[in-house]
PDB file of N, CA and C in Angstrom:
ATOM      1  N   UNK A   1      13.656   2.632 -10.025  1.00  0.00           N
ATOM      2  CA  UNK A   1      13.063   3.733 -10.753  1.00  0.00           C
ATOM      3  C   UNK A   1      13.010   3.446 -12.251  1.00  0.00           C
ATOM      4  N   UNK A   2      13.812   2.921 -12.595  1.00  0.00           N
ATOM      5  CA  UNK A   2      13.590   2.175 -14.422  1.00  0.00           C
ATOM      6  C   UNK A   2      12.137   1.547 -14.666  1.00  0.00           C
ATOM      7  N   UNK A   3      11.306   1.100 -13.691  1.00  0.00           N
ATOM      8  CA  UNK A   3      10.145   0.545 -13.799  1.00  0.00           C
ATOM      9  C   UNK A   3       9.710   1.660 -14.198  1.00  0.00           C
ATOM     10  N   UNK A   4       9.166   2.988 -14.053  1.00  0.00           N
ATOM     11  CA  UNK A   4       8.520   3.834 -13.714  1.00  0.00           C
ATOM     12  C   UNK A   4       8.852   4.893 -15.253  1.00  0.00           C
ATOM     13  N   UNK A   5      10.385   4.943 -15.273  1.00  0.00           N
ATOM     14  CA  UNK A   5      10.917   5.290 -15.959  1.00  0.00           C
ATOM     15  C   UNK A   5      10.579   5.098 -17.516  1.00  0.00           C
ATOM     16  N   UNK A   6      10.421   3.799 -17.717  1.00  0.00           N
ATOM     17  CA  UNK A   6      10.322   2.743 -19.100  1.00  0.00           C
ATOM     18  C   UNK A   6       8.610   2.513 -19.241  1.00  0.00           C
ATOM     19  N   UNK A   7       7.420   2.789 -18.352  1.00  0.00           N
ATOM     20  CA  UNK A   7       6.025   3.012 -18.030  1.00  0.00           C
ATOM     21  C   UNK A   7       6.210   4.245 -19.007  1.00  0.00           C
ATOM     22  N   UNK A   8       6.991   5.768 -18.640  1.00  0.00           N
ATOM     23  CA  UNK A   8       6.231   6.645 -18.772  1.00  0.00           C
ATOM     24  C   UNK A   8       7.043   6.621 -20.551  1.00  0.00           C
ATOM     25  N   UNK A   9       8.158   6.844 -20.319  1.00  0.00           N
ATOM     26  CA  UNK A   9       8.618   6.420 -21.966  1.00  0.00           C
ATOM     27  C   UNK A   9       7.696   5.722 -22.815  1.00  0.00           C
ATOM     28  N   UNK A  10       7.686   4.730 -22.467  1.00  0.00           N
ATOM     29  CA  UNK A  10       6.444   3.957 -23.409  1.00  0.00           C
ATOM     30  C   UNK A  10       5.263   4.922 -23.783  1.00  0.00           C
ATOM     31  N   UNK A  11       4.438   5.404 -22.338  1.00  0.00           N
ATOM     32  CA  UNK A  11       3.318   6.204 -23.186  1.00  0.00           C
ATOM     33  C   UNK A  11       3.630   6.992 -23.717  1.00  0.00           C
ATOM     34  N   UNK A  12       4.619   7.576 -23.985  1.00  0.00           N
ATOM     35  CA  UNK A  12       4.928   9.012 -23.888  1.00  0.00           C
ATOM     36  C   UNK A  12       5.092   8.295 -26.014  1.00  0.00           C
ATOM     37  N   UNK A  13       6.269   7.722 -26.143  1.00  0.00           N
ATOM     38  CA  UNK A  13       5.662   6.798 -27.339  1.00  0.00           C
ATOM     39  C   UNK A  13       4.747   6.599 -28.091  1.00  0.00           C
ATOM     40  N   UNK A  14       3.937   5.831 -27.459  1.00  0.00           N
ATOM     41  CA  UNK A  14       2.717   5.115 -27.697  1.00  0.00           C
ATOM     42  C   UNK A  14       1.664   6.421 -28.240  1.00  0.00           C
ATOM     43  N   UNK A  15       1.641   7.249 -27.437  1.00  0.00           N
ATOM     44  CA  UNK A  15       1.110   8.436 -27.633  1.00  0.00           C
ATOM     45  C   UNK A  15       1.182   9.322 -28.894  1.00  0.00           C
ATOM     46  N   UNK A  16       2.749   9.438 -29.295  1.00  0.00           N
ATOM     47  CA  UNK A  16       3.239   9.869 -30.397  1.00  0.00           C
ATOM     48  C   UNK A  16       2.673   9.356 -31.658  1.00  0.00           C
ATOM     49  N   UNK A  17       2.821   7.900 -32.002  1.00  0.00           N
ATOM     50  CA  UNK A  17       2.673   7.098 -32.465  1.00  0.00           C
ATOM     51  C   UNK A  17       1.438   7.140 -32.992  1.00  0.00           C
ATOM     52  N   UNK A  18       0.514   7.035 -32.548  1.00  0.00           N
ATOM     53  CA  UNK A  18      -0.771   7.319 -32.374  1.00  0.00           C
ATOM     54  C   UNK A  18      -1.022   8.510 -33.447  1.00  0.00           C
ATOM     55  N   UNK A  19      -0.585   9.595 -33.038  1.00  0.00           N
ATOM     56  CA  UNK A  19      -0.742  10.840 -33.521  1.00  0.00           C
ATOM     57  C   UNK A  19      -0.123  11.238 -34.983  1.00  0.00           C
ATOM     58  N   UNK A  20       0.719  10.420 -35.170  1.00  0.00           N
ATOM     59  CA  UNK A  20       1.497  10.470 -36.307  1.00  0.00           C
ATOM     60  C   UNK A  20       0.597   9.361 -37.324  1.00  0.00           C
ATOM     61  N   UNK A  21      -0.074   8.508 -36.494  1.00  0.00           N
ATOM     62  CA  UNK A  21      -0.285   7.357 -37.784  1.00  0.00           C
ATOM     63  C   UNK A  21      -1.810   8.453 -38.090  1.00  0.00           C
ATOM     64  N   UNK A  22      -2.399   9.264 -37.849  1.00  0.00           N
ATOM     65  CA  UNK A  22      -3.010  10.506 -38.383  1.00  0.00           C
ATOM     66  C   UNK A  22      -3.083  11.018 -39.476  1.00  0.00           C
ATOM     67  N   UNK A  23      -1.728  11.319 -39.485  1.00  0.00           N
ATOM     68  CA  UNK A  23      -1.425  12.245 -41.057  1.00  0.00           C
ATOM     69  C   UNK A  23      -1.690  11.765 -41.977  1.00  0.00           C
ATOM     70  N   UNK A  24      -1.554  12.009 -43.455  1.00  0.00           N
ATOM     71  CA  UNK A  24      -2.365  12.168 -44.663  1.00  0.00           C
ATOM     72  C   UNK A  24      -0.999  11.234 -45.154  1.00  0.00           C
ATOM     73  N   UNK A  25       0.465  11.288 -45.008  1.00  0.00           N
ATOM     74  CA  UNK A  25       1.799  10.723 -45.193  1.00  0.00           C
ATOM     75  C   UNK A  25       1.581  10.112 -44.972  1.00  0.00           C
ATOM     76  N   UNK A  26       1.684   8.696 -45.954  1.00  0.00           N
ATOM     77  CA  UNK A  26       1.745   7.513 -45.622  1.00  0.00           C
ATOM     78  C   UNK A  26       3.100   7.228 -44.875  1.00  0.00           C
ATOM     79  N   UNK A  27       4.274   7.503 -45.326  1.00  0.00           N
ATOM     80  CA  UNK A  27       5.861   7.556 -44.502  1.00  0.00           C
ATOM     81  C   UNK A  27       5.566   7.968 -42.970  1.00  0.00           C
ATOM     82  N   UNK A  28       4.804   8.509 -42.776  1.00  0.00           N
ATOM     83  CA  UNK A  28       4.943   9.889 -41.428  1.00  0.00           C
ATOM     84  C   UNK A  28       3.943   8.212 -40.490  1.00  0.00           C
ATOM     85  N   UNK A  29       2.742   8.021 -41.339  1.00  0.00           N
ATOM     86  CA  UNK A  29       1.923   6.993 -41.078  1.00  0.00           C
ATOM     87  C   UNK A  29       2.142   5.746 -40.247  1.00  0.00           C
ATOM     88  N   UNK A  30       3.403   4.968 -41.522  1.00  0.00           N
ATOM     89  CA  UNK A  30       4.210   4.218 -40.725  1.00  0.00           C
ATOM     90  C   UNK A  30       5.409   4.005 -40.134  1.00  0.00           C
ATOM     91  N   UNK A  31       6.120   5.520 -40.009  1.00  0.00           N
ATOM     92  CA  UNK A  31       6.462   5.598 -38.566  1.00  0.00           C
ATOM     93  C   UNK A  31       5.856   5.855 -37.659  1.00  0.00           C
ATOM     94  N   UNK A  32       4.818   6.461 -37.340  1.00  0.00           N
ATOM     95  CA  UNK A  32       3.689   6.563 -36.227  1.00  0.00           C
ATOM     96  C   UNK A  32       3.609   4.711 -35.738  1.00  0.00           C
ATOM     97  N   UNK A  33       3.478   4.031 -36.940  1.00  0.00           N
ATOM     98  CA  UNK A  33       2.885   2.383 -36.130  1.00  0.00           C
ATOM     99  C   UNK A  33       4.241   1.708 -35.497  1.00  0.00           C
ATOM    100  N   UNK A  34       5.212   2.202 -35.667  1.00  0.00           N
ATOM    101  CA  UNK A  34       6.806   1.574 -35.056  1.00  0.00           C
ATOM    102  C   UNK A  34       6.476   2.342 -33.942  1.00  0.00           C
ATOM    103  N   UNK A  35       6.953   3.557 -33.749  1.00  0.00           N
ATOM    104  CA  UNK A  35       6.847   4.255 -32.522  1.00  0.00           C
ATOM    105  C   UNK A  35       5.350   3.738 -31.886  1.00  0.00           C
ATOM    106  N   UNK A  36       4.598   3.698 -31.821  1.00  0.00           N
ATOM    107  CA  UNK A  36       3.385   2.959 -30.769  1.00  0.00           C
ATOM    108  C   UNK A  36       3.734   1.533 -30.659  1.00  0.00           C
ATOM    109  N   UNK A  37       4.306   1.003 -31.446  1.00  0.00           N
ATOM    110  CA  UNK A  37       5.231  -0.161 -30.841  1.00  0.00           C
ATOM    111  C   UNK A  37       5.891  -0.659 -30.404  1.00  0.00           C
ATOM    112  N   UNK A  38       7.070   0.914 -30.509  1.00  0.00           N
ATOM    113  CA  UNK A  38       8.220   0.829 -29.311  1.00  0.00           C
ATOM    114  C   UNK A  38       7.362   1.134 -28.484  1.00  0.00           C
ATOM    115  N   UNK A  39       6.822   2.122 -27.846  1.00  0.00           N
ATOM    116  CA  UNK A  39       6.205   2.471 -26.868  1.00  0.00           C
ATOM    117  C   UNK A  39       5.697   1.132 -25.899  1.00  0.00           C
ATOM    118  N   UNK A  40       4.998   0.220 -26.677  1.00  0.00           N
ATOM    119  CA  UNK A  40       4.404  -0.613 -25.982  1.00  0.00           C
ATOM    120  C   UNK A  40       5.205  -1.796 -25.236  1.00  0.00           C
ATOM    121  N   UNK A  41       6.431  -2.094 -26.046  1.00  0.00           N
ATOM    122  CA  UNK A  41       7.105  -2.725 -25.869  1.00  0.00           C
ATOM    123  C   UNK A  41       7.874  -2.254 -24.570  1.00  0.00           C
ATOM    124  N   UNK A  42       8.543  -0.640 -24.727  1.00  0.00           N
ATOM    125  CA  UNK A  42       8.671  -0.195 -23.289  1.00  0.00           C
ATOM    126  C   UNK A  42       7.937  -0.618 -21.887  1.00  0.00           C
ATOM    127  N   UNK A  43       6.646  -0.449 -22.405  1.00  0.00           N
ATOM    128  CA  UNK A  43       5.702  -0.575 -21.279  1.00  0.00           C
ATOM    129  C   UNK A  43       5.647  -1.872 -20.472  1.00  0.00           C
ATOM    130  N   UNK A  44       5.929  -2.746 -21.652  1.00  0.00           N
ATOM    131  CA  UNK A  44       6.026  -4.238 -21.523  1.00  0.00           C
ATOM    132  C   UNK A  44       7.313  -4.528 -20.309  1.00  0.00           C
ATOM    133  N   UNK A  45       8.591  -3.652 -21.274  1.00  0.00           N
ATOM    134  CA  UNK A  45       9.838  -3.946 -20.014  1.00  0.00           C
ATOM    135  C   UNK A  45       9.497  -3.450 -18.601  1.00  0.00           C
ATOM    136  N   UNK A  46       8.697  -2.364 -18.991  1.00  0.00           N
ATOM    137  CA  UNK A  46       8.788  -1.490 -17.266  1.00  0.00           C
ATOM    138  C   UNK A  46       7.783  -2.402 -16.450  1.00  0.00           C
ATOM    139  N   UNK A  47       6.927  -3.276 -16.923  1.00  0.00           N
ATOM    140  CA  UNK A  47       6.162  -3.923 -15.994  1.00  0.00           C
ATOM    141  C   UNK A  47       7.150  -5.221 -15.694  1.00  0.00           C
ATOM    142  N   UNK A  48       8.016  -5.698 -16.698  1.00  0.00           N
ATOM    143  CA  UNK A  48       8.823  -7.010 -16.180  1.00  0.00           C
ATOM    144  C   UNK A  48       9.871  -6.275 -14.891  1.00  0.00           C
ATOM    145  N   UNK A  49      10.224  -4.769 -15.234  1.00  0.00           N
ATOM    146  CA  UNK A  49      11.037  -4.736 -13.784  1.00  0.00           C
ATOM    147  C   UNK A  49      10.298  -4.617 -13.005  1.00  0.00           C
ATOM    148  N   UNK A  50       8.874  -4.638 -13.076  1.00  0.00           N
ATOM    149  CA  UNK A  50       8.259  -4.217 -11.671  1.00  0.00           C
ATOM    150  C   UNK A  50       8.207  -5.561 -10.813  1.00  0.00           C
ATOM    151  N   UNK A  51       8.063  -6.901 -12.158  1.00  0.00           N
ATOM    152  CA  UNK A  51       7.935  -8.160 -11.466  1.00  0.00           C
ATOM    153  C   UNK A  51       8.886  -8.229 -10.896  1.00  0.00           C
ATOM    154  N   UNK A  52      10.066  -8.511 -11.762  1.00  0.00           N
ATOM    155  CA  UNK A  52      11.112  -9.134 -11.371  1.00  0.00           C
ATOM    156  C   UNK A  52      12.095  -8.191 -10.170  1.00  0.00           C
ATOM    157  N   UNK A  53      12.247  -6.740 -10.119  1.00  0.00           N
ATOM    158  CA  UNK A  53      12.839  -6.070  -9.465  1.00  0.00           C
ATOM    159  C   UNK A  53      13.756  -5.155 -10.287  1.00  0.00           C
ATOM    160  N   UNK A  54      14.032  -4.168 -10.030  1.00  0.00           N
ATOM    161  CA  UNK A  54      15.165  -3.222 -10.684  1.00  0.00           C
ATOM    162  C   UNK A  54      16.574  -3.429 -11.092  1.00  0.00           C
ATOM    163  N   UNK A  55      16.387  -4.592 -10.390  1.00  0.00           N
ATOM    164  CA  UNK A  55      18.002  -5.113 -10.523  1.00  0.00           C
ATOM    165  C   UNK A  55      18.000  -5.796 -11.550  1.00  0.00           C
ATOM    166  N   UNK A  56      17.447  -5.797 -12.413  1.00  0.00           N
ATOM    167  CA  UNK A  56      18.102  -6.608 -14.125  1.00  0.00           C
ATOM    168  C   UNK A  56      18.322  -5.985 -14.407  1.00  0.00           C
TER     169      UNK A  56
END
């Protein structure tokens, strides 16, 4: 379930991220581009457990 888990985290992220790099704040701005980067990076792990299996 961490596959699935670390998928939806990520968008859920990625999403944020997104929305924040929006604002008129440059600060607010680039935290929006970290957070869509964690996000992605999540996404990244949840597909390696899907390869590899749940057990890492």
């Amino acid at each position: 379930m961490g596959e699935l888990t670390d998928k939806i985290k990520g968008n859920i992220n990625e999403l944020a991220g997104k929305v924040k790099q929006h604002s008129s704040d440059p600060e607010t701005q680039a935290e929006g581009a970290a957070q869509e980067a964690k996000g992605k990076a999540q996404q990244l792990g949840g597909k390696v457990k899907g390869a590899l299996g749940d057990d890492i």
